[in-house]
N, C-alpha and C. Protein backbone atom coordinates (compact mmCIF):
# COMPACT_ATOMS: atom_id res chain seq x y z
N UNK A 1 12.76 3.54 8.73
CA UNK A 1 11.31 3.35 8.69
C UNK A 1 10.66 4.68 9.07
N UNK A 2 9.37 4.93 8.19
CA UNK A 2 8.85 6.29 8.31
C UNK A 2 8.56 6.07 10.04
N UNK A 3 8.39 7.62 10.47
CA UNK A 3 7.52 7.62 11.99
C UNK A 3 6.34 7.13 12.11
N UNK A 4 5.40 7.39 11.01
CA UNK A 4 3.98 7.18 11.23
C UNK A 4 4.07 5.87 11.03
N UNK A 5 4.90 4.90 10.26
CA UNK A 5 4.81 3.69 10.18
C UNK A 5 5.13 3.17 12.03
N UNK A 6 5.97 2.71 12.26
CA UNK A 6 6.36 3.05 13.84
C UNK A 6 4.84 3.55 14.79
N UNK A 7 4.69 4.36 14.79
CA UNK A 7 3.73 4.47 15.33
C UNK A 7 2.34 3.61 15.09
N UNK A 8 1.85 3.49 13.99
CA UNK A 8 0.94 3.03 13.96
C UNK A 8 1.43 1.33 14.11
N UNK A 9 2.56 0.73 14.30
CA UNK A 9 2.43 -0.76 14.45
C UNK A 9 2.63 -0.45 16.11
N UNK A 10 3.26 0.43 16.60
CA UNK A 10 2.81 0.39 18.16
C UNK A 10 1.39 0.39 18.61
N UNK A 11 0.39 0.95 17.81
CA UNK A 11 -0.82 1.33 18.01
C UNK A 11 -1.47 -0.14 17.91
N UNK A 12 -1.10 -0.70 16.83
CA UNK A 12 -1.84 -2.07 16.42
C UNK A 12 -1.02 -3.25 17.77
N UNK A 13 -0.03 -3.20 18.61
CA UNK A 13 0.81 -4.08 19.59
C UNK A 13 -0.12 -3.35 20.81
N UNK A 14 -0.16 -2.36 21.00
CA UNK A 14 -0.97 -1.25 22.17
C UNK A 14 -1.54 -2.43 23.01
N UNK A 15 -2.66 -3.52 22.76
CA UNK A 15 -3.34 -4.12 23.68
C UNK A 15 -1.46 -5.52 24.36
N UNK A 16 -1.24 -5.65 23.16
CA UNK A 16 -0.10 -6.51 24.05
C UNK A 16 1.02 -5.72 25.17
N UNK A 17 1.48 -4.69 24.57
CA UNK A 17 2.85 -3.95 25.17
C UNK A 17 1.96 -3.39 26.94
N UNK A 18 2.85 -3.55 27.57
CA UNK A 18 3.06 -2.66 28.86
C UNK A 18 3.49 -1.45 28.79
N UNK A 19 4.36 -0.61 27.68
CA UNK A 19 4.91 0.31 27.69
C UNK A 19 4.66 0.59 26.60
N UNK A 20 4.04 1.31 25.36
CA UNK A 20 3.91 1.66 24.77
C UNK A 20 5.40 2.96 24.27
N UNK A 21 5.39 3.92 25.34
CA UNK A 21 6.30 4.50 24.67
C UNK A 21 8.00 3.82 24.09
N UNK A 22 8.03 2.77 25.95
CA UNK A 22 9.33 2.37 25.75
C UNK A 22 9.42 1.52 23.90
N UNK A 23 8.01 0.82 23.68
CA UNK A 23 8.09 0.43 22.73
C UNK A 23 8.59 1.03 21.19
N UNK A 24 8.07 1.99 21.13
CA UNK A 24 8.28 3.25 20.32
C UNK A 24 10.05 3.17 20.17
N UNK A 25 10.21 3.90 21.39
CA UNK A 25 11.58 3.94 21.28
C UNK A 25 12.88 3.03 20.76
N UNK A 26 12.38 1.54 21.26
CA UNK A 26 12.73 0.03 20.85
C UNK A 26 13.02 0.09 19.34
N UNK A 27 11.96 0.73 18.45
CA UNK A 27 11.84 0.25 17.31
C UNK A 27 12.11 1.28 16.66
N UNK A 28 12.51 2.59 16.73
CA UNK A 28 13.27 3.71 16.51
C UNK A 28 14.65 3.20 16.55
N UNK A 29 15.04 2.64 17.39
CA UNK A 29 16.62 2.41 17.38
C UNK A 29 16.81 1.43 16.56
N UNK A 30 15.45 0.34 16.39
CA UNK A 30 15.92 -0.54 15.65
C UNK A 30 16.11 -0.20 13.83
N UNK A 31 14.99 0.79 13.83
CA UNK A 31 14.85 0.83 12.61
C UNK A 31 16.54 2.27 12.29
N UNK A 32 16.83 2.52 12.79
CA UNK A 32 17.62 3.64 12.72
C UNK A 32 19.07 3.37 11.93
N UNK A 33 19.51 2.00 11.83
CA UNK A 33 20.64 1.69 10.80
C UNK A 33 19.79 0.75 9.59
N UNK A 34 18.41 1.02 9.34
CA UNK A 34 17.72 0.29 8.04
C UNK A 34 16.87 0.71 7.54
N UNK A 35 16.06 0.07 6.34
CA UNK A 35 15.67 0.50 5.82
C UNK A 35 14.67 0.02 4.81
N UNK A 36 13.78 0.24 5.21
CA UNK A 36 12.32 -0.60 4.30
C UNK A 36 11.07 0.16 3.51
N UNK A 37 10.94 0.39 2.39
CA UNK A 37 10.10 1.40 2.11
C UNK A 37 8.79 0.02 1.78
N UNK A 38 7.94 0.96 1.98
CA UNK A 38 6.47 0.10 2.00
C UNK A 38 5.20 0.59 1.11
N UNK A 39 5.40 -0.46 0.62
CA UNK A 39 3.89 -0.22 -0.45
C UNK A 39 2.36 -0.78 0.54
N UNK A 40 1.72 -0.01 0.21
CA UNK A 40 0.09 -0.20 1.12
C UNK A 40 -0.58 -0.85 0.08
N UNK A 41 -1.94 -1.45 0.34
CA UNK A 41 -3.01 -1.40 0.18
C UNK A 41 -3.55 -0.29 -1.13
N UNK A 42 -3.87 0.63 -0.32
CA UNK A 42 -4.06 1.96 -0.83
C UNK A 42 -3.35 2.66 -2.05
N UNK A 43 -1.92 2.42 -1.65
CA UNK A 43 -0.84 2.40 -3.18
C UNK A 43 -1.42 1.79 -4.04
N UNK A 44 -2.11 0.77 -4.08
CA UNK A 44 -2.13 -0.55 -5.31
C UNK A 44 -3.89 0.59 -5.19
N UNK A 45 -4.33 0.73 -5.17
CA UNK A 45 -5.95 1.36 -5.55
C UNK A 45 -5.65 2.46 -5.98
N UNK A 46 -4.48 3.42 -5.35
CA UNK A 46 -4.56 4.35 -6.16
C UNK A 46 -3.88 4.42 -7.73
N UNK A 47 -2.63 3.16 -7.66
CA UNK A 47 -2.26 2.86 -8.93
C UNK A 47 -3.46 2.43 -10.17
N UNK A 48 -4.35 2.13 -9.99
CA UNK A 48 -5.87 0.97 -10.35
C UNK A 48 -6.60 2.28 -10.17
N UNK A 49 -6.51 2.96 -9.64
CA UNK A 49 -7.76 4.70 -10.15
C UNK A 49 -7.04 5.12 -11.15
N UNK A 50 -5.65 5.27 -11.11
CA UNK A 50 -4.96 6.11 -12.34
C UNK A 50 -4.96 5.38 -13.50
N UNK A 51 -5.58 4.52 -13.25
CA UNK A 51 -5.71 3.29 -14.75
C UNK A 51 -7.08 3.16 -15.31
N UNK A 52 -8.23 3.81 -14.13
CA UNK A 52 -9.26 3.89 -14.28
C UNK A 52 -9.94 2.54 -13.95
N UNK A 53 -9.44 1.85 -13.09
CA UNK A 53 -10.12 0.48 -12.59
C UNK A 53 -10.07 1.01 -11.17
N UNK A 54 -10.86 0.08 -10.59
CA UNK A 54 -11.29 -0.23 -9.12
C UNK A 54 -11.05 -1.78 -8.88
N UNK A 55 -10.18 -2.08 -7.66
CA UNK A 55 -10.08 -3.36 -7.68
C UNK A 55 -10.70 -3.61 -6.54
N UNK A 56 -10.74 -5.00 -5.72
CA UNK A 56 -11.47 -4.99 -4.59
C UNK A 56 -10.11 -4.73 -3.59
N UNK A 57 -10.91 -4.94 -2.10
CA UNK A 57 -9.39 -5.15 -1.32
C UNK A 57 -8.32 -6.22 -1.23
N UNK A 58 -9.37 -7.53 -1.89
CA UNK A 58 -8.56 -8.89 -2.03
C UNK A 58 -7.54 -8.77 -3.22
N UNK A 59 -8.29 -7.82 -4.24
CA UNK A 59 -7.26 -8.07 -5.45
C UNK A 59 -6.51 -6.86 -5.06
N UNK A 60 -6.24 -5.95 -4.43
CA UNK A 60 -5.16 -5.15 -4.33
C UNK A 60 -4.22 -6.17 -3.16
N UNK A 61 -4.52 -6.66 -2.34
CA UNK A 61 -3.61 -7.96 -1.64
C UNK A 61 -2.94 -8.79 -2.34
N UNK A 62 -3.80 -9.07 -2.90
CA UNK A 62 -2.69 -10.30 -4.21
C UNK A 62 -1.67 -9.81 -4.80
N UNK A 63 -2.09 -8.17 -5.24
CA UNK A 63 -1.41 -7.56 -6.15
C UNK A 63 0.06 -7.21 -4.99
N UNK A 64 -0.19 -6.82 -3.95
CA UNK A 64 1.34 -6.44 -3.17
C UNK A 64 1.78 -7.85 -3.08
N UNK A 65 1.24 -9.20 -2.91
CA UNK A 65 1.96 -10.89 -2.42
C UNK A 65 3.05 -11.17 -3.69
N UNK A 66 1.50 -10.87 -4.78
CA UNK A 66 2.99 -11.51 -6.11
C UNK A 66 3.97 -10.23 -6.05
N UNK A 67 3.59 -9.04 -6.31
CA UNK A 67 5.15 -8.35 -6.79
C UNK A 67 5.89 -8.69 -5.72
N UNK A 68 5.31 -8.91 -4.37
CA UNK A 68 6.82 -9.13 -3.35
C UNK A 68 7.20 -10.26 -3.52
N UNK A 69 6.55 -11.14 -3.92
CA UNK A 69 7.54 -12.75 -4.19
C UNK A 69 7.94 -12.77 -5.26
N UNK A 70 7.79 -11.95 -6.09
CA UNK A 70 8.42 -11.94 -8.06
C UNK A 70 9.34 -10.71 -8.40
N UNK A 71 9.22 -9.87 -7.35
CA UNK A 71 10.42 -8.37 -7.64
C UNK A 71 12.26 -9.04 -7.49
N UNK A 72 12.44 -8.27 -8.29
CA UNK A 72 14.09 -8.36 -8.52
C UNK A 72 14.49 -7.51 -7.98
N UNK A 73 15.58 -8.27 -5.89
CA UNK A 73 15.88 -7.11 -5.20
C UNK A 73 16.51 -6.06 -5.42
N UNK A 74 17.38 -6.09 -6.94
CA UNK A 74 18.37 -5.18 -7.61
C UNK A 74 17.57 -4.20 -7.66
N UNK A 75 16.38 -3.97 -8.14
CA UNK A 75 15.68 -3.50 -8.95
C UNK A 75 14.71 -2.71 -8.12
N UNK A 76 13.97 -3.66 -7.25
CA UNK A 76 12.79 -3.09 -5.99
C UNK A 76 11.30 -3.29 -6.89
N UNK A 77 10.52 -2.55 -6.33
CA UNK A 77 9.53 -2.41 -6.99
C UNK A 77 9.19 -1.04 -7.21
N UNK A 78 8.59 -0.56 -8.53
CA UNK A 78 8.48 0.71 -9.13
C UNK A 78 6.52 0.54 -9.10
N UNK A 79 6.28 2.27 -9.47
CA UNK A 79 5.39 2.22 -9.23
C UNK A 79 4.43 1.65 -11.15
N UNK A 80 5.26 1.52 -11.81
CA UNK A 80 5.02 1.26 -13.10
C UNK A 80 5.22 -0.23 -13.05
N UNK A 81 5.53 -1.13 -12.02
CA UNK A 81 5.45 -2.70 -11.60
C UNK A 81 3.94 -2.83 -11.25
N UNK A 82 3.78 -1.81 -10.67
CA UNK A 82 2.02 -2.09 -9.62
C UNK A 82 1.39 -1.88 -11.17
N UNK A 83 1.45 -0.75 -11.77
CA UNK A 83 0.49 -0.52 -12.28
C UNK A 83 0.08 -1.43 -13.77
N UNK A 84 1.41 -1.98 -14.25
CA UNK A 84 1.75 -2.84 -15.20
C UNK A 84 0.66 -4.36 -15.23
N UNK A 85 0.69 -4.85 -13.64
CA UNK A 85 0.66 -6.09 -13.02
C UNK A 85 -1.10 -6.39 -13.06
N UNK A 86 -1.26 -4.66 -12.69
CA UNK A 86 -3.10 -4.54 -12.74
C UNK A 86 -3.79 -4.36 -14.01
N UNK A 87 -2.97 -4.00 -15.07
CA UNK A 87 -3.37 -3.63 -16.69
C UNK A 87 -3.40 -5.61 -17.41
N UNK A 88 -1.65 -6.01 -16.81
CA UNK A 88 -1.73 -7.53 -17.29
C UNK A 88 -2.59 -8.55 -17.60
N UNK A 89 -2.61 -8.45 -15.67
CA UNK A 89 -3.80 -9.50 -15.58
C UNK A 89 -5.46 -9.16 -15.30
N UNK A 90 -5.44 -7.89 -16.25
CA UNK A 90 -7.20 -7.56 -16.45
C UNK A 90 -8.06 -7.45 -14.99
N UNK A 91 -7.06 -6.64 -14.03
CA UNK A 91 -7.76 -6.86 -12.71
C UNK A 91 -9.35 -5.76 -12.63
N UNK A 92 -10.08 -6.20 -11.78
CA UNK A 92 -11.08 -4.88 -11.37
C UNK A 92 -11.90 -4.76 -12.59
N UNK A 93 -12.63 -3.17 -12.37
CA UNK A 93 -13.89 -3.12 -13.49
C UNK A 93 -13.45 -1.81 -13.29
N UNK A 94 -13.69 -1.08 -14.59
CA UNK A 94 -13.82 0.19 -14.84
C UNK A 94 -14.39 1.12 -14.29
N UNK A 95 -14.06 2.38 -13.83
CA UNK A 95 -14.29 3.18 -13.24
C UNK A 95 -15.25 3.85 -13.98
N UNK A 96 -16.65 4.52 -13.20
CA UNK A 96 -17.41 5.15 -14.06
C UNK A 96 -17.02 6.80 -14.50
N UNK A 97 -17.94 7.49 -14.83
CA UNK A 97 -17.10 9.09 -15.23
C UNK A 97 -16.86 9.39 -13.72
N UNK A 98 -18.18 9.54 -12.28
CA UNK A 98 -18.63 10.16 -11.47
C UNK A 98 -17.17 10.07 -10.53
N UNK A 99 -16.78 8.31 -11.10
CA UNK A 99 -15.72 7.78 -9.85
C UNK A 99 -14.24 8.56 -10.37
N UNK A 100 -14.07 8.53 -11.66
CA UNK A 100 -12.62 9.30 -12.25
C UNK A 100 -13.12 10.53 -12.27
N UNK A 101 -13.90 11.53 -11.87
CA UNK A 101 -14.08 13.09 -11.75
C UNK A 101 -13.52 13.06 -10.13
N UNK A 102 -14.51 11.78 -9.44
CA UNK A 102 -13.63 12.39 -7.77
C UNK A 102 -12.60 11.38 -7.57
N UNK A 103 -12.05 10.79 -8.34
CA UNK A 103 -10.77 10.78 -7.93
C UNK A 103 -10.02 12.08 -8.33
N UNK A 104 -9.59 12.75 -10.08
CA UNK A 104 -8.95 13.38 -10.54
C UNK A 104 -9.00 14.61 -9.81
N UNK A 105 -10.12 15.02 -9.11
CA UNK A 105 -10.74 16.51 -8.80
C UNK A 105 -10.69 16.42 -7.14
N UNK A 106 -11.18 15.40 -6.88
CA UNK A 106 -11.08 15.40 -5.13
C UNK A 106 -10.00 14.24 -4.33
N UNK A 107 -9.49 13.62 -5.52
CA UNK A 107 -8.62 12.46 -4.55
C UNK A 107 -9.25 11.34 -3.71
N UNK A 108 -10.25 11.27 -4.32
CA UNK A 108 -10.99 10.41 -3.78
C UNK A 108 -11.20 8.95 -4.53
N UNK A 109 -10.42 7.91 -3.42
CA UNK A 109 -10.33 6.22 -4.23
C UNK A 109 -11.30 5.85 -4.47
N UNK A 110 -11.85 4.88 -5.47
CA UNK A 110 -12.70 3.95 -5.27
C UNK A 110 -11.94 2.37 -5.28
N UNK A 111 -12.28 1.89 -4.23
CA UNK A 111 -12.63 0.28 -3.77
C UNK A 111 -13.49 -0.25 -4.36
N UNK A 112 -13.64 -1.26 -5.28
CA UNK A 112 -14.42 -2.46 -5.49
C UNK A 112 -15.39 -3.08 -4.31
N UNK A 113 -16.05 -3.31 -3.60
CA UNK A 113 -16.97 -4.06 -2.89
C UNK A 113 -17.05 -5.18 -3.49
């Protein structure tokens, strides 16, 4: 498991844990013989900018629930699964020029509201 992942779920436990670091450490060892790569939120919007849609935050949620209950573990999930899944089922609304200039030029997402 990445560090920053690790860290930031200590950050989000922070009000429960007494020990924060010992916690850290806990989950370093745990994660240290495994292995989980993680798709965000943010993955699924930026897959949906490169398609030139904007989805909301609910439909980028849906979009990580089904591929994780419908992916073939042989297989995993690719980033041509996300982007396939959002073209399919006609998710979001089109991006205007202003929103695909700052994504392409500044990296900048757009979210649906």
């Amino acid at each position: 498991m990445d560090h920053q992942h690790l860290k930031d779920m200590v950050r989000l436990l922070k009000p429960l844990l007494k020990d924060t670091d010992a916690a850290l450490v806990i989950l370093q060892r745990y994660w240290a013989t495994r292995m989980a790569l993680v798709w965000s939120v943010q993955d699924v919007h930026r897959a949906a900018n490169e398609r030139s849609v904007a989805l909301t935050n609910s439909e980028a949620v849906g979009v990580l629930q089904t591929l994780h209950h419908q992916h073939n573990p042989q297989l995993g999930i690719r980033w041509e699964d996300i982007t396939n899944h959002i073209e399919d089922r006609v998710l979001g609304r089109k991006l205007n020029k202003r929103e695909v200039h700052q994504f392409v030029h500044h990296d900048r997402l757009t979210i649906q509201r």
